[in-house]
C-alpha atoms as a PDB file:
ATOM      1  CA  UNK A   1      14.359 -27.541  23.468  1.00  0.00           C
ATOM      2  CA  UNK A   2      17.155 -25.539  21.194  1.00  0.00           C
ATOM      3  CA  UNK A   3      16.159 -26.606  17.184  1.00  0.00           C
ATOM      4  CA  UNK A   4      19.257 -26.955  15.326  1.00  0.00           C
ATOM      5  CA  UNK A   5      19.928 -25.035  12.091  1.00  0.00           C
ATOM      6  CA  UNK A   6      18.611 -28.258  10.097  1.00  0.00           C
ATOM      7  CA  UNK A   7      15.427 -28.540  12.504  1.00  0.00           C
ATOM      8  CA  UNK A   8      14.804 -24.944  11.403  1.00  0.00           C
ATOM      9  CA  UNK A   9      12.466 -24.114   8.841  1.00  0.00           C
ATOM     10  CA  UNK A  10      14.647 -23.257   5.368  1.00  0.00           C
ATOM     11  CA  UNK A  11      13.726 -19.691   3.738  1.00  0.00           C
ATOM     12  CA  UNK A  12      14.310 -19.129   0.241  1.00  0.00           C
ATOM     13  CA  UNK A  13      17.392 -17.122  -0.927  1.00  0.00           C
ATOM     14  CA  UNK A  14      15.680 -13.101  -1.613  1.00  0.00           C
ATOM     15  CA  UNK A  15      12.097 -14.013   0.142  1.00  0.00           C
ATOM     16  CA  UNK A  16      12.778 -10.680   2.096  1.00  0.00           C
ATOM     17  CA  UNK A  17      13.736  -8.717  -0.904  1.00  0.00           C
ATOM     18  CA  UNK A  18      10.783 -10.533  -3.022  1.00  0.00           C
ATOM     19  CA  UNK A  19       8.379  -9.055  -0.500  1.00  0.00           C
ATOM     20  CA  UNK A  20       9.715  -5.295  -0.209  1.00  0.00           C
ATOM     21  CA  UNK A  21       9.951  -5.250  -4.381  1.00  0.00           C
ATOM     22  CA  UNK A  22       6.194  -6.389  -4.037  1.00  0.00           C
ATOM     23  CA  UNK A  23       5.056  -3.785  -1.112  1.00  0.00           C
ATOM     24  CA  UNK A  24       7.333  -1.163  -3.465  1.00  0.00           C
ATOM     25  CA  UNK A  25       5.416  -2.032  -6.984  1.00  0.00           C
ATOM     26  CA  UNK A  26       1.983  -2.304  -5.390  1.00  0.00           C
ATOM     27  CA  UNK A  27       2.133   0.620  -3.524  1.00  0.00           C
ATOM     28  CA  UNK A  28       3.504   2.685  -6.488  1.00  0.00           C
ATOM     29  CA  UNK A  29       0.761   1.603  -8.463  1.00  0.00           C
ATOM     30  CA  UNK A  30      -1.980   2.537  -5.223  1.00  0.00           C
ATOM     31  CA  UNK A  31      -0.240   5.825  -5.202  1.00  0.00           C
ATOM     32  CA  UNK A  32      -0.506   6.407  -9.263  1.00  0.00           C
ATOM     33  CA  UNK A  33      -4.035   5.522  -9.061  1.00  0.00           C
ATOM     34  CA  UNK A  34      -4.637   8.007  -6.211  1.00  0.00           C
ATOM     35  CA  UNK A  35      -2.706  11.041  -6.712  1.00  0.00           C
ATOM     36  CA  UNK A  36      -1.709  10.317 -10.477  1.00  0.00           C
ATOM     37  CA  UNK A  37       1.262  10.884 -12.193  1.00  0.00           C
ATOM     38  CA  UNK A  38       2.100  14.477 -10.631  1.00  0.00           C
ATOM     39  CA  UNK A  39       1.012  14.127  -7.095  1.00  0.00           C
ATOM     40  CA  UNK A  40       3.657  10.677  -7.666  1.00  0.00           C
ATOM     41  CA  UNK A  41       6.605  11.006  -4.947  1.00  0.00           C
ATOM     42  CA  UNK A  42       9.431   8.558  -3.547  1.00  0.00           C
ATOM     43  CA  UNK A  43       8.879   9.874  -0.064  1.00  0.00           C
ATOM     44  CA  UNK A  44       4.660   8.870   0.008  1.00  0.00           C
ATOM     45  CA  UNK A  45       5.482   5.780  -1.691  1.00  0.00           C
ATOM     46  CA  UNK A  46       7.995   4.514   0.792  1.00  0.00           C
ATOM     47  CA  UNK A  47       5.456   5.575   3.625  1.00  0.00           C
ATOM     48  CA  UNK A  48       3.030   3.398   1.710  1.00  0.00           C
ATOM     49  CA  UNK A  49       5.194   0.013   1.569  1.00  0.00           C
ATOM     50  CA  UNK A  50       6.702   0.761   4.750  1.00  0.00           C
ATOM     51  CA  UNK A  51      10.421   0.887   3.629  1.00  0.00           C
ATOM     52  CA  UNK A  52      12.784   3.602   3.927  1.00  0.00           C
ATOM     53  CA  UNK A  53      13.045   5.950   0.878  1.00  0.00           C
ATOM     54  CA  UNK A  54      17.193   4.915   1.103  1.00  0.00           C
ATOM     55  CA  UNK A  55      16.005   1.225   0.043  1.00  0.00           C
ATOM     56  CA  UNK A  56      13.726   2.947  -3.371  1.00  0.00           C
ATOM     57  CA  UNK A  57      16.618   4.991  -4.377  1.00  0.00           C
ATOM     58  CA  UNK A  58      19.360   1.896  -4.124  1.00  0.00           C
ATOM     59  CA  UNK A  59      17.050  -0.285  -5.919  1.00  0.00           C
ATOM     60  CA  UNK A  60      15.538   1.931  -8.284  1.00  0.00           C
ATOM     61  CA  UNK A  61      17.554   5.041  -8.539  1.00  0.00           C
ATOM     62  CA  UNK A  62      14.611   7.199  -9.925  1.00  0.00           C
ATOM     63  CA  UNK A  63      11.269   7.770  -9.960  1.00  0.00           C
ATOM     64  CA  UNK A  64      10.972   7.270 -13.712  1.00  0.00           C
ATOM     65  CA  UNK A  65      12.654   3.930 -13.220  1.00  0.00           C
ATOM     66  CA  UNK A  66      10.488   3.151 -10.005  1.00  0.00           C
ATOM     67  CA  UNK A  67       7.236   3.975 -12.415  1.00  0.00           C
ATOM     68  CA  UNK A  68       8.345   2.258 -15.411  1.00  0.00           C
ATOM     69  CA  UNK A  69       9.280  -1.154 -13.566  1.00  0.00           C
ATOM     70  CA  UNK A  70       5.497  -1.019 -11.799  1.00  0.00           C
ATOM     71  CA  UNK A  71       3.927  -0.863 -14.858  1.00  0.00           C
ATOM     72  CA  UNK A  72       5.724  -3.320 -16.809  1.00  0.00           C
ATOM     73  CA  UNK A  73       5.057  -5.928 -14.029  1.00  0.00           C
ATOM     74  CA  UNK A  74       0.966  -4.382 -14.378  1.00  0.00           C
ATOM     75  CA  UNK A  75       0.821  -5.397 -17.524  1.00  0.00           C
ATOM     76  CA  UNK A  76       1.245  -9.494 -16.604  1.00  0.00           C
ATOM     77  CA  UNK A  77      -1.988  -9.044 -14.736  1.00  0.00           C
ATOM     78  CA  UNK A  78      -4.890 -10.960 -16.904  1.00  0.00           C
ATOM     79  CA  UNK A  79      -7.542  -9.869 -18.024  1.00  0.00           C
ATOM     80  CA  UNK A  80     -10.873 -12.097 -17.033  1.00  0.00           C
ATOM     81  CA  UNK A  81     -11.313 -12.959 -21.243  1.00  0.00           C
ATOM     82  CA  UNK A  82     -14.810 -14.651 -21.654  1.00  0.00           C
ATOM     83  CA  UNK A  83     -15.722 -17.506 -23.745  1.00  0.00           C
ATOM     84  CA  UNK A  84     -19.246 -18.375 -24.239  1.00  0.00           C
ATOM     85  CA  UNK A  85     -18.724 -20.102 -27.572  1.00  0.00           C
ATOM     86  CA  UNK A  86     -20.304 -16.884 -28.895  1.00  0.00           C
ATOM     87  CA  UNK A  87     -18.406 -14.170 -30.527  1.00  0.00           C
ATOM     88  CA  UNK A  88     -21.453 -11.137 -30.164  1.00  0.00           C
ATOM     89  CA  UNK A  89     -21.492 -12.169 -26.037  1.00  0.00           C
ATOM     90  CA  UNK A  90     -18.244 -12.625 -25.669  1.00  0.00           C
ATOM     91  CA  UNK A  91     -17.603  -9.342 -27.630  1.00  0.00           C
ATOM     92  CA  UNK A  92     -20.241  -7.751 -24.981  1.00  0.00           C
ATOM     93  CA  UNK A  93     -18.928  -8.817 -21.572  1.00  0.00           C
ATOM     94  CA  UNK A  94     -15.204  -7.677 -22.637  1.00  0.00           C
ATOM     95  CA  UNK A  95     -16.109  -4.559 -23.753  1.00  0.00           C
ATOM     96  CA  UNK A  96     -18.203  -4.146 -20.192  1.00  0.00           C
ATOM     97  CA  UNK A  97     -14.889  -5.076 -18.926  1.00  0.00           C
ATOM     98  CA  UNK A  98     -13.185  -1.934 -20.548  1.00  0.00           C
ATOM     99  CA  UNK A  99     -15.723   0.124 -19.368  1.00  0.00           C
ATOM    100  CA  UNK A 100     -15.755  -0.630 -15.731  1.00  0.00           C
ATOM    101  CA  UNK A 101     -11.723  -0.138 -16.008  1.00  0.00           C
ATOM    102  CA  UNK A 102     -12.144   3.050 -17.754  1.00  0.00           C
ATOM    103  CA  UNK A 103     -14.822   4.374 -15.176  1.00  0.00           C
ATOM    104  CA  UNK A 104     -12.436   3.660 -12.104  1.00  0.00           C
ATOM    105  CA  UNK A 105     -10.353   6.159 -10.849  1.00  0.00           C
ATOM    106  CA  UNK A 106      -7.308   4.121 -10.190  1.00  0.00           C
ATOM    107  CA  UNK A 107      -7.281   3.479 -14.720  1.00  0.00           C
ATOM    108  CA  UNK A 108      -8.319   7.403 -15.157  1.00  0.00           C
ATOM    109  CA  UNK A 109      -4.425   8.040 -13.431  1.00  0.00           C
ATOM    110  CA  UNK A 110      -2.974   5.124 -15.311  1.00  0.00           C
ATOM    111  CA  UNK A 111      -4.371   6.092 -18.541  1.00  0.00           C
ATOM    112  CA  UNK A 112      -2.642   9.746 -18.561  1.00  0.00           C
ATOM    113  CA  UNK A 113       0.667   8.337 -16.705  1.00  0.00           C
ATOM    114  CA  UNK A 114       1.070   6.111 -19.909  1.00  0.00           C
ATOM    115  CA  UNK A 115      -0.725   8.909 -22.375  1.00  0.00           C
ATOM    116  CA  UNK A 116       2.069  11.046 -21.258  1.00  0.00           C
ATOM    117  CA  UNK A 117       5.319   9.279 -21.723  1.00  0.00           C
ATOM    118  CA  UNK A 118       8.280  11.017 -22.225  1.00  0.00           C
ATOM    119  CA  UNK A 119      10.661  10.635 -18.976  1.00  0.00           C
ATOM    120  CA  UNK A 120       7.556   9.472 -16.947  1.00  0.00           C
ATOM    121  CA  UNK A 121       7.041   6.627 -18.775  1.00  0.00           C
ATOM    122  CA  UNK A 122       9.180   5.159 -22.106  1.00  0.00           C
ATOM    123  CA  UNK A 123       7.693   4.340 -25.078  1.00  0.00           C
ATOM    124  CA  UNK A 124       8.853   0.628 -24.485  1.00  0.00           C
ATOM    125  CA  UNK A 125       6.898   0.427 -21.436  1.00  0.00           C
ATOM    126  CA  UNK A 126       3.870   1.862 -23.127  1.00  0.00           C
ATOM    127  CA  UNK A 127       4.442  -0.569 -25.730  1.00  0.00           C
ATOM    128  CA  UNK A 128       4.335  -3.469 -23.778  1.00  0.00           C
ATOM    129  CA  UNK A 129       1.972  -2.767 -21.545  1.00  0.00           C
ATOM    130  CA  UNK A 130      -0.822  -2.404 -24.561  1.00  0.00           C
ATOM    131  CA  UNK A 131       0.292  -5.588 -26.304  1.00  0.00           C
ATOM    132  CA  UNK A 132      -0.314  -7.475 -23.257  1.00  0.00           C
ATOM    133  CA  UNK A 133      -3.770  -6.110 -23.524  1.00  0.00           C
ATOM    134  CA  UNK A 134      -3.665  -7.155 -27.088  1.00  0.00           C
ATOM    135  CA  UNK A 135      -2.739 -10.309 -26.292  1.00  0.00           C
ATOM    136  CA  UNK A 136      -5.099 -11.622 -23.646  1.00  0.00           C
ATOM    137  CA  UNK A 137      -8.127 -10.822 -25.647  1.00  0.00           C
ATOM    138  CA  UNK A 138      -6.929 -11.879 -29.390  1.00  0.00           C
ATOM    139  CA  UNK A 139      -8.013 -15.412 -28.275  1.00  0.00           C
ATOM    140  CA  UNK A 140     -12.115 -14.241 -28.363  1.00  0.00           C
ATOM    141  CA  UNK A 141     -11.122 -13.120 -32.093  1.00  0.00           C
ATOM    142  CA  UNK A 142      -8.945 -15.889 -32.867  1.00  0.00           C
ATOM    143  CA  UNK A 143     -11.996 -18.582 -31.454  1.00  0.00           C
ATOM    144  CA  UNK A 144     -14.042 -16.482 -33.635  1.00  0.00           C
ATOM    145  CA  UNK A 145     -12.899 -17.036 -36.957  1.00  0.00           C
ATOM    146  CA  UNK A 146     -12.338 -21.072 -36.086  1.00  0.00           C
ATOM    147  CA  UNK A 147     -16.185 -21.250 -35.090  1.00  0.00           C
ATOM    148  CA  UNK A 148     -16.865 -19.515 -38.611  1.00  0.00           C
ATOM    149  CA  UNK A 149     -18.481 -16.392 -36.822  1.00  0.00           C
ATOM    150  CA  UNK A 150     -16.186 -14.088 -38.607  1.00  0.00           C
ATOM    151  CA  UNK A 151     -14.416 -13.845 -41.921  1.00  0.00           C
ATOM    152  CA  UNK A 152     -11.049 -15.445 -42.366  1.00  0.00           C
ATOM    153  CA  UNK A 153      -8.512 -12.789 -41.939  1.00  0.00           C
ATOM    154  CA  UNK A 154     -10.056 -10.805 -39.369  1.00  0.00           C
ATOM    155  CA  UNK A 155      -7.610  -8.356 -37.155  1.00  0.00           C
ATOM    156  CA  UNK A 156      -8.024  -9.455 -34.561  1.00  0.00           C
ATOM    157  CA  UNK A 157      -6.082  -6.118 -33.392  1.00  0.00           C
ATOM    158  CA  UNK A 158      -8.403  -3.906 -35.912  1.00  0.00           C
ATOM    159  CA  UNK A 159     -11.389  -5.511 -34.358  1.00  0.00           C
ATOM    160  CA  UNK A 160     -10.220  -4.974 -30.757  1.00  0.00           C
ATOM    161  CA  UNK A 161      -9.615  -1.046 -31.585  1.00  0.00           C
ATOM    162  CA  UNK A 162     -13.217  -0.669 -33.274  1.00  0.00           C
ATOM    163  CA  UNK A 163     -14.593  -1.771 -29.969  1.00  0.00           C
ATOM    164  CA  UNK A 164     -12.845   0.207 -27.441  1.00  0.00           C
ATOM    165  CA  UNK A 165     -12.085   3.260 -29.281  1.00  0.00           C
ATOM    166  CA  UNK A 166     -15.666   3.904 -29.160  1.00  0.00           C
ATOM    167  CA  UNK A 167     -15.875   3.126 -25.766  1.00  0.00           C
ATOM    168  CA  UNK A 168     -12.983   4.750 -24.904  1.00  0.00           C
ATOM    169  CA  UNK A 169     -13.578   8.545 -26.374  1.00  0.00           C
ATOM    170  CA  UNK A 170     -17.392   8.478 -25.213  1.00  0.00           C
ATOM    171  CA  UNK A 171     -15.454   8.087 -21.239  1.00  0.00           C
ATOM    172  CA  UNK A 172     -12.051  10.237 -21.647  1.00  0.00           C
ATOM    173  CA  UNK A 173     -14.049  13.254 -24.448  1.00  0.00           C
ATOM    174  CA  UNK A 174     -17.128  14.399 -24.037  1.00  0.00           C
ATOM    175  CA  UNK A 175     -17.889  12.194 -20.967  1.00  0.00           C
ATOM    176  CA  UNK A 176     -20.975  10.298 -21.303  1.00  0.00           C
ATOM    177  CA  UNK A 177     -22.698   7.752 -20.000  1.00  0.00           C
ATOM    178  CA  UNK A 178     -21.570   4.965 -21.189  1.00  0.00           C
ATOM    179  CA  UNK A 179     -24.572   1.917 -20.207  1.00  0.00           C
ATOM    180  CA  UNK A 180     -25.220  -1.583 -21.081  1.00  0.00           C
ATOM    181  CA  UNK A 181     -27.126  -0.459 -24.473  1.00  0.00           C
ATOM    182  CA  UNK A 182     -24.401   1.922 -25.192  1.00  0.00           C
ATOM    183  CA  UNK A 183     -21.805  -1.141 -25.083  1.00  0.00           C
ATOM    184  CA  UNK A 184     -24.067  -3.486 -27.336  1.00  0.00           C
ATOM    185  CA  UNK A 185     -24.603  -0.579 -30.060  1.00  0.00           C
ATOM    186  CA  UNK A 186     -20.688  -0.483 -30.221  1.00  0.00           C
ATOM    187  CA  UNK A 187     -20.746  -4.369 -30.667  1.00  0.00           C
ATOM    188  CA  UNK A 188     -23.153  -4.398 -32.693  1.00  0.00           C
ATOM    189  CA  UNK A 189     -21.382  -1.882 -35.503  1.00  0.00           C
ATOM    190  CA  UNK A 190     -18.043  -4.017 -35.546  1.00  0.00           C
ATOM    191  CA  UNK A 191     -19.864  -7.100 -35.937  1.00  0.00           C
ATOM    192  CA  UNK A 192     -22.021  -5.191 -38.842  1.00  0.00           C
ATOM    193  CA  UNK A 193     -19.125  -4.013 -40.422  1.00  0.00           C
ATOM    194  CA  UNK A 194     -17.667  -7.726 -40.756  1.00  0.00           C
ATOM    195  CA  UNK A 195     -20.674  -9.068 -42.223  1.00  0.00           C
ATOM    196  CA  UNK A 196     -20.148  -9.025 -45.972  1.00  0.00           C
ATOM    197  CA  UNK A 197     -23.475  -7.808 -48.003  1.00  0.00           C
ATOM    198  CA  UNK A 198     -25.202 -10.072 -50.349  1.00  0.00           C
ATOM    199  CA  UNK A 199     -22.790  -9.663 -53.500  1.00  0.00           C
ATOM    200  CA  UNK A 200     -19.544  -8.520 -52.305  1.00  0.00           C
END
């Protein structure tokens, strides 16, 4: 039996060109984290989605552009934020969270693409890619304070760089191993700091 065009099953307006975008982003992003910002070509990424190179360069025009537009749509992915109704655990599993990142390859690549700006990647991108970052985890702060765990007027920002920056230069410097323990010292010295002393 012929279906008629109103018997047939409707597709929205741009599915098609919602799903190469998609194969495009992801697949820059799978080739960033592989081959990093250098070993970064039009030609592997179209092999990747499965699109012809001609359909990256007439949506995209360059490889900067290509890079910049992956990232940006990166940064709405969400970060698994904890809430235990305790600011030291809390403070714990994110900063686990960071670390596991940090260790993987696929962050190692995404790290330097956005360390190295300039025509690879704008400052704007590299600005809103971090403050989503900031973003999803101000709440654990933010809870925090309310719960009277930390001092009115925290940074929530400060207290977020204390943490990683730690975590961050004993992965990307000298290299160590960065364990469990290692993670709770670091907690443990931002949540020391915030402490007043008996008479301050």
């Amino acid at each position: 039996m012929e279906t008629t065009d109103a018997d047939s099953p409707r597709r929205r307006p741009g599915g098609r060109s919602a799903r190469i975008t998609q194969a495009v982003l992801t697949a820059t992003l799978a080739a960033l984290a592989e081959k990093g910002l250098a070993g970064l070509s039009i030609e592997d990424i179209a092999a990747r989605a499965e699109v012809n190179r001609t359909t990256i360069y007439r949506r995209w025009g360059t490889r900067e552009a290509l890079l910049a537009d992956a990232l940006s749509v990166n940064t709405g992915r969400q970060i698994a934020i904890p809430d235990t109704g305790d600011v030291r655990a809390d403070l714990i599993a994110f900063a686990r969270q960071v670390r596991d990142a940090l260790l993987a390859p696929a962050s190692r690549n995404l790290m330097s693409a956005l360390a190295a700006g300039g025509e690879a990647v704008s400052a704007d991108v590299g600005r809103r890619y971090w403050e989503s970052r900031f973003a999803a985890v101000r709440p654990v702060v933010e809870r925090a304070i309310t719960r009277g765990e930390l001092p009115p007027g925290t940074d929530p920002d400060e207290l977020i760089i204390r943490l990683v920056g730690p975590v961050w230069f004993a992965v990307f410097g000298p290299g160590r191993e960065v364990d469990d323990a290692f993670v709770e010292r670091c907690v443990r010295a931002v949540l020391a700091g915030l402490t007043p002393r008996p008479g301050e």
